[in-house]
N, C-alpha and C. Protein backbone atom coordinates (compact mmCIF):
# COMPACT_ATOMS: atom_id res chain seq x y z
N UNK A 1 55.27 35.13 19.72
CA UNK A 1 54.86 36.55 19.81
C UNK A 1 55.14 37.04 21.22
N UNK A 2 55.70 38.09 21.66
CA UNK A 2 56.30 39.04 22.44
C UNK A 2 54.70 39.85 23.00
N UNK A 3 55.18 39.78 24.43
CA UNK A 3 54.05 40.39 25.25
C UNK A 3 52.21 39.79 25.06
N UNK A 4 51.59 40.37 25.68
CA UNK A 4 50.14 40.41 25.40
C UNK A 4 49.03 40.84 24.94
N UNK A 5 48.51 40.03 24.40
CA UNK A 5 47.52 40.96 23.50
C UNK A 5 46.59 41.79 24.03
N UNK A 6 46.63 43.01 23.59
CA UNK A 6 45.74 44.41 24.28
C UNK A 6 44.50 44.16 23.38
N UNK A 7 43.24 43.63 23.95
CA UNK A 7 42.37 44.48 23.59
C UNK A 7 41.66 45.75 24.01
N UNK A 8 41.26 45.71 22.74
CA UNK A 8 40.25 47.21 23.09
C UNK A 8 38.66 47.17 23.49
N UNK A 9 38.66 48.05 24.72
CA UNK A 9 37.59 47.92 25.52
C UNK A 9 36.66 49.42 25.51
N UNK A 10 35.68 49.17 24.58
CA UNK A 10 34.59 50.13 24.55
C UNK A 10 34.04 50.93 25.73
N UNK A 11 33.65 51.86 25.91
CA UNK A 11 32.90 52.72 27.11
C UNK A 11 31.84 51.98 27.06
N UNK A 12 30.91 51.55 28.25
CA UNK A 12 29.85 51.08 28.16
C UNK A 12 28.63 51.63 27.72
N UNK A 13 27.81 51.26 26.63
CA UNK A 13 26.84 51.71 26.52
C UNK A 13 25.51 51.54 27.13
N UNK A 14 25.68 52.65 28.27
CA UNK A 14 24.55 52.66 28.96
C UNK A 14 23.11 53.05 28.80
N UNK A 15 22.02 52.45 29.81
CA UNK A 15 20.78 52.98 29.35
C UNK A 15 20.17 52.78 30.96
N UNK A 16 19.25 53.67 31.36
CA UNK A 16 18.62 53.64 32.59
C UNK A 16 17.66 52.61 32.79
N UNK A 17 18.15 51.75 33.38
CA UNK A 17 17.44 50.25 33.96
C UNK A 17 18.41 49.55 35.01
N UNK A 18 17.97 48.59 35.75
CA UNK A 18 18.23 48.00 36.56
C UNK A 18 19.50 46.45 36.23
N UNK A 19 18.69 46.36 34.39
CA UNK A 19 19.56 44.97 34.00
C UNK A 19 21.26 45.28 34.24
N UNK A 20 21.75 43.76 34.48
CA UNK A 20 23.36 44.23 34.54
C UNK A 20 23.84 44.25 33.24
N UNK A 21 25.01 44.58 33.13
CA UNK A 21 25.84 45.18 31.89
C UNK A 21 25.71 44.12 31.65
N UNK A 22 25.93 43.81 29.88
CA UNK A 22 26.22 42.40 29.21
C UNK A 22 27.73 42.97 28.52
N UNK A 23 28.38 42.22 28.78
CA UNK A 23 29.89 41.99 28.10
C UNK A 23 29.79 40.93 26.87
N UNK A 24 29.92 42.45 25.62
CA UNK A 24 30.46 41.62 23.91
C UNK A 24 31.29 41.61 23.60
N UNK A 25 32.03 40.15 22.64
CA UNK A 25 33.32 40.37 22.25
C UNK A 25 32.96 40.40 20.77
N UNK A 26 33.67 41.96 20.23
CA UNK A 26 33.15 41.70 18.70
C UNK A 26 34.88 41.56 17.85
N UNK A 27 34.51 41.48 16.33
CA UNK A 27 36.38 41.66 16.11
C UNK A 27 35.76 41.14 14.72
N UNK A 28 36.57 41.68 14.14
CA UNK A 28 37.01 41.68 12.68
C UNK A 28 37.76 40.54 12.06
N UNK A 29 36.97 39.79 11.38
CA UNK A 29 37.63 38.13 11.31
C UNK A 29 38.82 38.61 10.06
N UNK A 30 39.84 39.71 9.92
CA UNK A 30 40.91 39.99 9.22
C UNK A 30 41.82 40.58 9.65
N UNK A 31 43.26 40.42 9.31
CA UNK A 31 44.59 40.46 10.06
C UNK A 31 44.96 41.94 9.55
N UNK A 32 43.72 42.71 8.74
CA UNK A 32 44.07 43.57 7.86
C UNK A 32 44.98 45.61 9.09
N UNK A 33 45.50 45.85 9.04
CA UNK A 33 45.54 46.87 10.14
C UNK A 33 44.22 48.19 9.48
N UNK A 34 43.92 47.93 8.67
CA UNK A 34 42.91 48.68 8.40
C UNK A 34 41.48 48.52 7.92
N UNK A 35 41.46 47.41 8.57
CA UNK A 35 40.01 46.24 8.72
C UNK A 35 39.04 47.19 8.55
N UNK A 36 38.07 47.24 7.44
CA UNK A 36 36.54 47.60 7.39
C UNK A 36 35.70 46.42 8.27
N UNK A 37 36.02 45.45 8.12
CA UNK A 37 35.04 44.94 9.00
C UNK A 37 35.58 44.95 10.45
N UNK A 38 36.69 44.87 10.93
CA UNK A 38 37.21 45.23 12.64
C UNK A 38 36.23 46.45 12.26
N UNK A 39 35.92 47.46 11.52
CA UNK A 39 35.37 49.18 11.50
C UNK A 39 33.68 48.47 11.97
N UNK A 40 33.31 47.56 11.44
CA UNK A 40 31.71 47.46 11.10
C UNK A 40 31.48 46.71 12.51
N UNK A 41 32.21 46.12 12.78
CA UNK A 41 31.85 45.17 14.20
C UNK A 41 31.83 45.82 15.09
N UNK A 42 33.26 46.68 15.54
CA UNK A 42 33.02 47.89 16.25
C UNK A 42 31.76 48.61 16.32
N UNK A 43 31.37 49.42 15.22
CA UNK A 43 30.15 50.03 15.16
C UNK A 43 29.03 48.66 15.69
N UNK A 44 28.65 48.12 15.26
CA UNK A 44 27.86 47.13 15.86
C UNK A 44 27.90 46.85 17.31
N UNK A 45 28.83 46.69 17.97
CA UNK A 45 28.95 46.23 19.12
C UNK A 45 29.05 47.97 20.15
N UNK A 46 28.75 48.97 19.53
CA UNK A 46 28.58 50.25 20.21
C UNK A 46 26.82 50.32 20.21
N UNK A 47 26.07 49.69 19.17
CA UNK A 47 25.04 49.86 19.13
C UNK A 47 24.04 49.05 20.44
N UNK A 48 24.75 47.95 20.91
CA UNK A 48 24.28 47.10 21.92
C UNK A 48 24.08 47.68 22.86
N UNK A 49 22.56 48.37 23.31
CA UNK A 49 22.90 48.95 25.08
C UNK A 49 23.15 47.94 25.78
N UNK A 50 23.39 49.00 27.14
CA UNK A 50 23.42 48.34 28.44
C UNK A 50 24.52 47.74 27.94
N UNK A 51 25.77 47.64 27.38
CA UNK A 51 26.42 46.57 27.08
C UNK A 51 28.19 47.51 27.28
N UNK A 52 28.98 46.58 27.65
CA UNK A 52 30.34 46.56 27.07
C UNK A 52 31.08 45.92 26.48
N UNK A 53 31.87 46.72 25.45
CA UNK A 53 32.26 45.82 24.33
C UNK A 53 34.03 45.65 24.28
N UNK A 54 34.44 44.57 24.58
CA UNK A 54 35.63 44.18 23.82
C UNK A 54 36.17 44.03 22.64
N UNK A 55 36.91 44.81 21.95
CA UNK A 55 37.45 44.38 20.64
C UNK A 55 38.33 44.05 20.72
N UNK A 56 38.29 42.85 19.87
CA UNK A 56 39.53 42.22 19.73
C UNK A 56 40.40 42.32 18.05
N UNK A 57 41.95 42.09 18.12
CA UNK A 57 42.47 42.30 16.86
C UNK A 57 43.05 40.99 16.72
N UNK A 58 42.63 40.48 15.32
CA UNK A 58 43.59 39.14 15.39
C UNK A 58 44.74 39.00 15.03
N UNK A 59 45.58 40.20 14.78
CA UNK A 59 46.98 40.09 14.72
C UNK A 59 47.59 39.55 16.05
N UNK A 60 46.74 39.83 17.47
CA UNK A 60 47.09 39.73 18.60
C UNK A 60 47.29 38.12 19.30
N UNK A 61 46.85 37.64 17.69
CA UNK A 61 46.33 35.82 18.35
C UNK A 61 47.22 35.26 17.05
N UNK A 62 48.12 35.03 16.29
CA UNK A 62 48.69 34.96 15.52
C UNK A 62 49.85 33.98 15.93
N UNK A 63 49.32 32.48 15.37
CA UNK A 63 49.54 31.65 16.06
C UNK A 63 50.80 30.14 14.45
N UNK A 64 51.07 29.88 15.28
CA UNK A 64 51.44 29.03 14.11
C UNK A 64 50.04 28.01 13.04
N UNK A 65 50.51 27.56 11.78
CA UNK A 65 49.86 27.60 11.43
C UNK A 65 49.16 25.85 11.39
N UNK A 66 48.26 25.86 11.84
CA UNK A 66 47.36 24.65 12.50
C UNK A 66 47.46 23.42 11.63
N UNK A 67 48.18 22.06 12.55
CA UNK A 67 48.23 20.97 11.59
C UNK A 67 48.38 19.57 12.44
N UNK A 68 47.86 18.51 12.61
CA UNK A 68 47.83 17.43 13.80
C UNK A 68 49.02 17.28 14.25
N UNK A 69 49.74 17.17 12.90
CA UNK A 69 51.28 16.83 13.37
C UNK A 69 52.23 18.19 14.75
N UNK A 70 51.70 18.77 14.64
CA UNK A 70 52.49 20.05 15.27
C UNK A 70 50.86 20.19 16.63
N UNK A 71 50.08 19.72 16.30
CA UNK A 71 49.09 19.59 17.90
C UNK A 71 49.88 19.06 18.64
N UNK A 72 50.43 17.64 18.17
CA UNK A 72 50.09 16.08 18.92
C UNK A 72 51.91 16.32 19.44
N UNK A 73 52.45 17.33 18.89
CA UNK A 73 54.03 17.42 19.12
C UNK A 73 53.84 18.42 19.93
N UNK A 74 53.33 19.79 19.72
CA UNK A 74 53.56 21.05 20.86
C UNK A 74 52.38 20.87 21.72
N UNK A 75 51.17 20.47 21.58
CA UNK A 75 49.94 20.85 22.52
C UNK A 75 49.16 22.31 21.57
N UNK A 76 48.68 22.69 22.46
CA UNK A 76 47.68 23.56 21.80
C UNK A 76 48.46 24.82 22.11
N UNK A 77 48.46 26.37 21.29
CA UNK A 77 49.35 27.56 21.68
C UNK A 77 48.57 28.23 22.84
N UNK A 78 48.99 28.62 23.80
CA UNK A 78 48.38 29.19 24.84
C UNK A 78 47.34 30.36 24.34
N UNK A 79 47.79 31.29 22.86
CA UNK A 79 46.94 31.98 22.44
C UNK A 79 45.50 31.43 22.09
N UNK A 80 45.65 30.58 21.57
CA UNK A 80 44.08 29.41 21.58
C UNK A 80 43.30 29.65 22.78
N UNK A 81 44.23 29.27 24.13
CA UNK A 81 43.46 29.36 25.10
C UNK A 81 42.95 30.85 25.89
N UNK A 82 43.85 30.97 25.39
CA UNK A 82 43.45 33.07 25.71
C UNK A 82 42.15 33.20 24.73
N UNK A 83 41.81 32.93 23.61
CA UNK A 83 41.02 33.42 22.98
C UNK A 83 40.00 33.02 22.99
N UNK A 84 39.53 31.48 23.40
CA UNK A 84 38.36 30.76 23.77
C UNK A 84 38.03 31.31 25.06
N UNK A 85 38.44 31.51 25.94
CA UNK A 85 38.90 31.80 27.36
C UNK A 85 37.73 33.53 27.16
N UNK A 86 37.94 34.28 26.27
CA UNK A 86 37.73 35.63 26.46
C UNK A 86 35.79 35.31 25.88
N UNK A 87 36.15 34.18 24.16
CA UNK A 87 34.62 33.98 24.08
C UNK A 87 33.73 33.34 25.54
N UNK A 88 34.15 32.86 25.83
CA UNK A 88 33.45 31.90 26.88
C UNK A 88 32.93 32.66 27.83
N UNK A 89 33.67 34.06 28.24
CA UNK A 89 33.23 34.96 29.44
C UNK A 89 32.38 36.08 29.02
N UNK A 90 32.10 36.17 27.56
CA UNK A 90 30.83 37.12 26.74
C UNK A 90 29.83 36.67 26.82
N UNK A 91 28.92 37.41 26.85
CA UNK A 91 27.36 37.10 26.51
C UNK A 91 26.73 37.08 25.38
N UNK A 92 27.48 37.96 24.90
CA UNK A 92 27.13 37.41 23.21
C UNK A 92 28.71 38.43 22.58
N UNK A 93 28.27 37.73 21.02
CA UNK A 93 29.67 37.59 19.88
C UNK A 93 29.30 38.47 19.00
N UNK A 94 30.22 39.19 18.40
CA UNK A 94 29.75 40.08 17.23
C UNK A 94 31.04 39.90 15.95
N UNK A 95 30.79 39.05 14.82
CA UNK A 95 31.90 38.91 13.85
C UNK A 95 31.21 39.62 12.75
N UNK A 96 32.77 40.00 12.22
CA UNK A 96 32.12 40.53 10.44
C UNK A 96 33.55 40.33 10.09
N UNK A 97 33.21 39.36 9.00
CA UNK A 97 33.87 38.55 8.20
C UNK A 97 34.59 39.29 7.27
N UNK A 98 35.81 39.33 6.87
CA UNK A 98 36.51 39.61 5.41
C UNK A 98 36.24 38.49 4.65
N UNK A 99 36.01 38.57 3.16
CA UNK A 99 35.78 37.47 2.28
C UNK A 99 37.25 37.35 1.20
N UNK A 100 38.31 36.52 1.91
CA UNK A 100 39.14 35.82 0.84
C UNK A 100 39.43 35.42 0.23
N UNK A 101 38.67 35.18 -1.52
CA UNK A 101 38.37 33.90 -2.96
C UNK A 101 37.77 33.71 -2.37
N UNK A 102 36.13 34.05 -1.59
CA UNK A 102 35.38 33.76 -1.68
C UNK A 102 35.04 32.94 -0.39
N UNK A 103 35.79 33.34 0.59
CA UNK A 103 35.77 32.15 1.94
C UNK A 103 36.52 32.95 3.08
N UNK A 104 37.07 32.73 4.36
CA UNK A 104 37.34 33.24 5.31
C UNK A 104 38.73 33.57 4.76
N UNK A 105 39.56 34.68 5.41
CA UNK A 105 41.00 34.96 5.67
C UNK A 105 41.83 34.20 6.51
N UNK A 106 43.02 34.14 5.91
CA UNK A 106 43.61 32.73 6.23
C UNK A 106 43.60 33.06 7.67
N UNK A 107 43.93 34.17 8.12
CA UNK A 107 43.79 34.71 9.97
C UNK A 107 42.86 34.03 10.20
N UNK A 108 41.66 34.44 10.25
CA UNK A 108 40.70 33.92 11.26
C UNK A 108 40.42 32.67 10.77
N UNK A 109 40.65 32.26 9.72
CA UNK A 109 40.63 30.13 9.68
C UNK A 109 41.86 29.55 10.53
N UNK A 110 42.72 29.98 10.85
CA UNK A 110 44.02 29.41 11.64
C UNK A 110 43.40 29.57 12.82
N UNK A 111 42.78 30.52 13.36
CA UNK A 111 42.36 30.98 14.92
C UNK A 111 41.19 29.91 14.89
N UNK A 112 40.39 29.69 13.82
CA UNK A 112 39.04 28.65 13.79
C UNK A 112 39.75 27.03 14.16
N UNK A 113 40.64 27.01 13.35
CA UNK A 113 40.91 25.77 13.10
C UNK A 113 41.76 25.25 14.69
N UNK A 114 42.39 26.31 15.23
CA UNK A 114 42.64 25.55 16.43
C UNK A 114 41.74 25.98 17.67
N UNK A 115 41.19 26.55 17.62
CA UNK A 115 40.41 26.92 18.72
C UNK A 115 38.95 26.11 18.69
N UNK A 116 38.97 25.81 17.57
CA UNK A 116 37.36 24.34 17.28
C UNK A 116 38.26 22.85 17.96
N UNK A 117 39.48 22.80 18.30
CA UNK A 117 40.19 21.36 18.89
C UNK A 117 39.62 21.26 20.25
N UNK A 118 39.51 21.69 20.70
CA UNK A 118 39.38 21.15 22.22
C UNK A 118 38.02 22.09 22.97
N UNK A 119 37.86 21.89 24.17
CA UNK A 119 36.75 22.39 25.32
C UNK A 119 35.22 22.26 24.67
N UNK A 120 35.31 21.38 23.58
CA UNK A 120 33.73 20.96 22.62
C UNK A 120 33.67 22.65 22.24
N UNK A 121 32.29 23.12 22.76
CA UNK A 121 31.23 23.59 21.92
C UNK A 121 32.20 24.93 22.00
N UNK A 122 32.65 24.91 20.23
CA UNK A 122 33.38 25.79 20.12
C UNK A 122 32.83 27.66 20.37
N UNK A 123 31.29 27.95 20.21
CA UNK A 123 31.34 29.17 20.22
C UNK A 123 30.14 29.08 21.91
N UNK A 124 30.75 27.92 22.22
CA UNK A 124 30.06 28.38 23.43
C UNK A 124 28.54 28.32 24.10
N UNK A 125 27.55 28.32 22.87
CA UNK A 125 26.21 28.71 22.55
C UNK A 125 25.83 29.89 22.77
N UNK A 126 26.40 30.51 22.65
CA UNK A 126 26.47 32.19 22.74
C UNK A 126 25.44 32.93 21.62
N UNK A 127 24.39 33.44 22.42
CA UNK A 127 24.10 34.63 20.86
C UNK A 127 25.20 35.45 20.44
N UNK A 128 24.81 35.35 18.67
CA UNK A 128 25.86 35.62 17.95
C UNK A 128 25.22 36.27 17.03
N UNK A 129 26.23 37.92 16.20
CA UNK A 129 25.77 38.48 15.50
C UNK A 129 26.59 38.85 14.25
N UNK A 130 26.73 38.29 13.53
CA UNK A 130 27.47 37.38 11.95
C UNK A 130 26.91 38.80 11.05
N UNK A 131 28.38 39.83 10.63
CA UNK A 131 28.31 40.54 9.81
C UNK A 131 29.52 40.21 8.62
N UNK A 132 29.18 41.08 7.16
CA UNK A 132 30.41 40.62 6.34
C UNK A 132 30.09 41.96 5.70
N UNK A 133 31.48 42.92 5.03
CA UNK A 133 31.45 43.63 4.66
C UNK A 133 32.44 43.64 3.56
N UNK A 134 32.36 44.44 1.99
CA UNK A 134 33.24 44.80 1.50
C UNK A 134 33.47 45.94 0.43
N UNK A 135 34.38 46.39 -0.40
CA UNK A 135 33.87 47.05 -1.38
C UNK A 135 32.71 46.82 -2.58
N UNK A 136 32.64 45.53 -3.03
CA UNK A 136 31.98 45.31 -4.16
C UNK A 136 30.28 45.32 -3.68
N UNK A 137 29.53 44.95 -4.67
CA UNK A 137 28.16 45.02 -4.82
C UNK A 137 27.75 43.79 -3.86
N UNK A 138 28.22 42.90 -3.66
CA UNK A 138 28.14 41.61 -2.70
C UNK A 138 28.19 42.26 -1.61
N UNK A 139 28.87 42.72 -1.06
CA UNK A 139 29.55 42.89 0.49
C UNK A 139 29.85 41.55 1.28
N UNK A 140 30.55 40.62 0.63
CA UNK A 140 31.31 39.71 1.27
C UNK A 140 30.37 38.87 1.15
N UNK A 141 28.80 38.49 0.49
CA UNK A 141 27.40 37.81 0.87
C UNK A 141 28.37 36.14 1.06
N UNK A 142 29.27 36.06 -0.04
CA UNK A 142 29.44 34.47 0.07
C UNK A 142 29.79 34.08 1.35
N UNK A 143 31.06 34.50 1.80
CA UNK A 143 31.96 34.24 3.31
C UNK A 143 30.71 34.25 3.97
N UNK A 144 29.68 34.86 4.41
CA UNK A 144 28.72 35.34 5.20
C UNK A 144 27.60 33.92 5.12
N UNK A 145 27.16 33.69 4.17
CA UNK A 145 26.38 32.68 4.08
C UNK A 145 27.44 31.03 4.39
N UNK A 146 28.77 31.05 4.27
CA UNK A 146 29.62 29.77 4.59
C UNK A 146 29.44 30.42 5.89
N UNK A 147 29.88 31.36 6.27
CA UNK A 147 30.28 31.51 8.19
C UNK A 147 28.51 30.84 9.23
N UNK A 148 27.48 31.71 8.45
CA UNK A 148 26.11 31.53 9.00
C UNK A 148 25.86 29.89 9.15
N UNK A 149 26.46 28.82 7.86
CA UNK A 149 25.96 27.84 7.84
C UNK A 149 26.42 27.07 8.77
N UNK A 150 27.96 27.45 9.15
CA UNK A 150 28.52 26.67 9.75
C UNK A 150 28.18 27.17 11.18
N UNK A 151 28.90 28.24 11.67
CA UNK A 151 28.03 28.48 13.00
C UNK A 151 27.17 28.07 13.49
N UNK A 152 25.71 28.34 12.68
CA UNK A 152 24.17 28.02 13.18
C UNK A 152 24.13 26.97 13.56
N UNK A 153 24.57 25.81 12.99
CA UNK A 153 24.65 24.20 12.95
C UNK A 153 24.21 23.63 14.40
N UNK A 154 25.27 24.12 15.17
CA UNK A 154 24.88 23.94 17.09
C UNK A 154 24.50 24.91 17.78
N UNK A 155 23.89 26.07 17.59
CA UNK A 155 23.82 27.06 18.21
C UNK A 155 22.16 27.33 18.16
N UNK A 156 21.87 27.43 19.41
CA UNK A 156 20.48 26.87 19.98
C UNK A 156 19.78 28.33 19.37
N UNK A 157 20.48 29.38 19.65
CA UNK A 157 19.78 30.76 18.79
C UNK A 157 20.00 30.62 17.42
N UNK A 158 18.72 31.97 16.63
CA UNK A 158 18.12 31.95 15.37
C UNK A 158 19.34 33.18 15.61
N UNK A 159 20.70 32.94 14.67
CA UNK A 159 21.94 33.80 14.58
C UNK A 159 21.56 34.64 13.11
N UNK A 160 21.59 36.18 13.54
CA UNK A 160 21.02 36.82 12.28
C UNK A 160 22.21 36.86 11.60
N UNK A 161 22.29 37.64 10.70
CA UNK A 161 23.38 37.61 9.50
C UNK A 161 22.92 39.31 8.98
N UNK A 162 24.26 40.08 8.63
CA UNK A 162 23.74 41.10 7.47
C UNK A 162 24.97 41.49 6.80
N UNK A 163 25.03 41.69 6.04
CA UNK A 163 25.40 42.10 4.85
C UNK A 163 25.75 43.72 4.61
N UNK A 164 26.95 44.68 4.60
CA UNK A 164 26.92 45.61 4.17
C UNK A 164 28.02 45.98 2.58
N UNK A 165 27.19 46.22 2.01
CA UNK A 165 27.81 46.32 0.32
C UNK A 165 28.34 47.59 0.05
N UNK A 166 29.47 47.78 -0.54
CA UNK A 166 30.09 48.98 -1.15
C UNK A 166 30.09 49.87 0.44
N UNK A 167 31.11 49.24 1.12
CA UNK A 167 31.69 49.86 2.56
C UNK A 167 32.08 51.40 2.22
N UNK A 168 32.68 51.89 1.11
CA UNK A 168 33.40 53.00 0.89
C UNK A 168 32.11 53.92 1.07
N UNK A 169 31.11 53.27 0.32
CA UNK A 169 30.20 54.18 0.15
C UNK A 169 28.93 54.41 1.14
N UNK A 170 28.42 53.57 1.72
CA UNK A 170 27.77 53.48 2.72
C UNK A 170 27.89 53.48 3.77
N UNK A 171 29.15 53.56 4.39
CA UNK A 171 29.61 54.28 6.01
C UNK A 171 30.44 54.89 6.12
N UNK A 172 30.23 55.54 7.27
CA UNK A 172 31.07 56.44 7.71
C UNK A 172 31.27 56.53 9.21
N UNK A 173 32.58 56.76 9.51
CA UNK A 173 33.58 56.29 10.93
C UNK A 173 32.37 56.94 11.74
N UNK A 174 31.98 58.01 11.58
CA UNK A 174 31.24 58.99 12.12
C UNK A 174 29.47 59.11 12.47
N UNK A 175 29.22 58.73 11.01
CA UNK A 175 27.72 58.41 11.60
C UNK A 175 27.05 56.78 10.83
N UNK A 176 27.91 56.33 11.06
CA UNK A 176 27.57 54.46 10.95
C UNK A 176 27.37 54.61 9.41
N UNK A 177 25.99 53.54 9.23
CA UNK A 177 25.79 52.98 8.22
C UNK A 177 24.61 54.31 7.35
N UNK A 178 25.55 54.78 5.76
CA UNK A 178 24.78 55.67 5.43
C UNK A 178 23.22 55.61 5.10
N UNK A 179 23.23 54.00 4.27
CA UNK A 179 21.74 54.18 3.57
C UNK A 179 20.70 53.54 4.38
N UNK A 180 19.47 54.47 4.34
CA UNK A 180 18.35 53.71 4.84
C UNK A 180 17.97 52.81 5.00
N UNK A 181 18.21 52.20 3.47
CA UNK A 181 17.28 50.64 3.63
C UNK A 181 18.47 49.61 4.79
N UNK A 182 19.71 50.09 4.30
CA UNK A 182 20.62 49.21 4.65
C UNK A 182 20.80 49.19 6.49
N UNK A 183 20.59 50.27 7.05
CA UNK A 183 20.84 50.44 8.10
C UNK A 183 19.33 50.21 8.94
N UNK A 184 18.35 50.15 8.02
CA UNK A 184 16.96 49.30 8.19
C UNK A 184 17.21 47.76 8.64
N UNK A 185 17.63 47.42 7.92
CA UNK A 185 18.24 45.96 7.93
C UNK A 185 19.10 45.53 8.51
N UNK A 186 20.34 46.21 9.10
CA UNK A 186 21.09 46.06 10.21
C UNK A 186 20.12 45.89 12.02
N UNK A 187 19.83 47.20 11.66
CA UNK A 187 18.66 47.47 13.01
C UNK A 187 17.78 45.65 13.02
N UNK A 188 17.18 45.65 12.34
CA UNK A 188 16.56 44.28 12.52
C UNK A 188 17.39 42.90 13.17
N UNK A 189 18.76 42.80 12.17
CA UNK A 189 19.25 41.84 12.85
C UNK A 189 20.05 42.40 14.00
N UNK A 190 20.44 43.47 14.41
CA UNK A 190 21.00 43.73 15.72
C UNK A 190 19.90 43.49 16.77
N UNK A 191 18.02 44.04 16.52
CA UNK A 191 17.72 43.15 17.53
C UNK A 191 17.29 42.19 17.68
N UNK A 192 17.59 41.16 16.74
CA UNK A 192 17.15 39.76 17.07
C UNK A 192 18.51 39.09 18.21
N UNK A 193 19.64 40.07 17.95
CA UNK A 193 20.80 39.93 18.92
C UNK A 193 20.83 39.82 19.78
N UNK A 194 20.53 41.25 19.99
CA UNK A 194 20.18 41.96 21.50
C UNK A 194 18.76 41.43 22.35
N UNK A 195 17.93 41.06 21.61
CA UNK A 195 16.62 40.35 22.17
C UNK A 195 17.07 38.69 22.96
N UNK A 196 18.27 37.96 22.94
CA UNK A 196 18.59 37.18 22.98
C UNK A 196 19.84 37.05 24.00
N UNK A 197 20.51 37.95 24.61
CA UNK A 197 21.77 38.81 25.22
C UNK A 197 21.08 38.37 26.81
């Protein structure tokens, strides 16, 4: 891949206090160019005061596709290291998952699968805030409950999880998440996030 990957860097969301800025990296675990969840993480990671947010696109990390034989022959792709490199310097993580048959998109399992090889603790111990979104009545719940299980495993924080169902219908670019209860329930796990940042 040709040149470097641009991410996108949020205005900080400020609030009058003394704490220093916290730097989030959120991103859309799909290669999709018109990612609802790149849409939902975004929104999430605007909601974080005091904070600035990095988005990242994973078309930008689009790497060959991960296998020992091709480790132990090339080494690791420098994009690996760009991308651990960017988690490692956040204070906290913000993902929302696309659900593919029922499991991650082959994108962000290629970016998992080599970026879990080396420097150990792959997410760092970072508070982390695990969203999944989609059209259907689920909103991605399965991917979301595999991503939560596996994450949580080493990660010294209680990592919330939420769920937004029927994306078409319940947000908007403009004023976030439409329904009450649902955006009730976001609010909760955003601050068990942010309580932890």
């Amino acid at each position: 891949m040709l040149g470097t990957p641009q991410s996108e860097v949020l205005k900080p969301n400020r609030i009058c206090n003394l704490q220093p800025m916290k730097k989030i990296i959120a991103f859309g675990a799909s290669s999709s160019i018109h990612s609802i969840n790149k849409k939902l993480a975004t929104y999430a990671s605007s909601c974080v005061p005091n904070a600035q947010a990095t988005i990242l696109d994973l078309n930008d990390y689009e790497m060959p596709i991960f296998s020992v034989d091709r480790q132990n022959k090339d080494g690791f792709p420098q994009l690996a290291h760009d991308f651990k490199d960017l988690l490692m310097s956040a204070d906290g993580i913000i993902i929302s998952f696309a659900e593919h048959n029922s499991s991650y998109s082959a994108a962000f399992k290629n970016i998992f699968d080599w970026i879990s090889r080396f420097q150990g603790n792959l997410w760092y111990s970072k508070p982390m805030l695990l969203l999944a979104t989609n059209d259907g009545d689920r909103g991605a719940k399965t991917v979301l409950e595999q991503a939560h299980n596996r994450i949580a495993r080493k990660n010294p924080y209680d990592i919330p999880h939420f769920s937004l169902p029927n994306f078409p219908k319940t947000f908007d670019d403009n004023k976030g998440i439409l329904d009450s209860k649902l955006e009730s329930q976001f609010q909760n796990a955003l601050a068990v996030f942010v309580g932890q940042l």
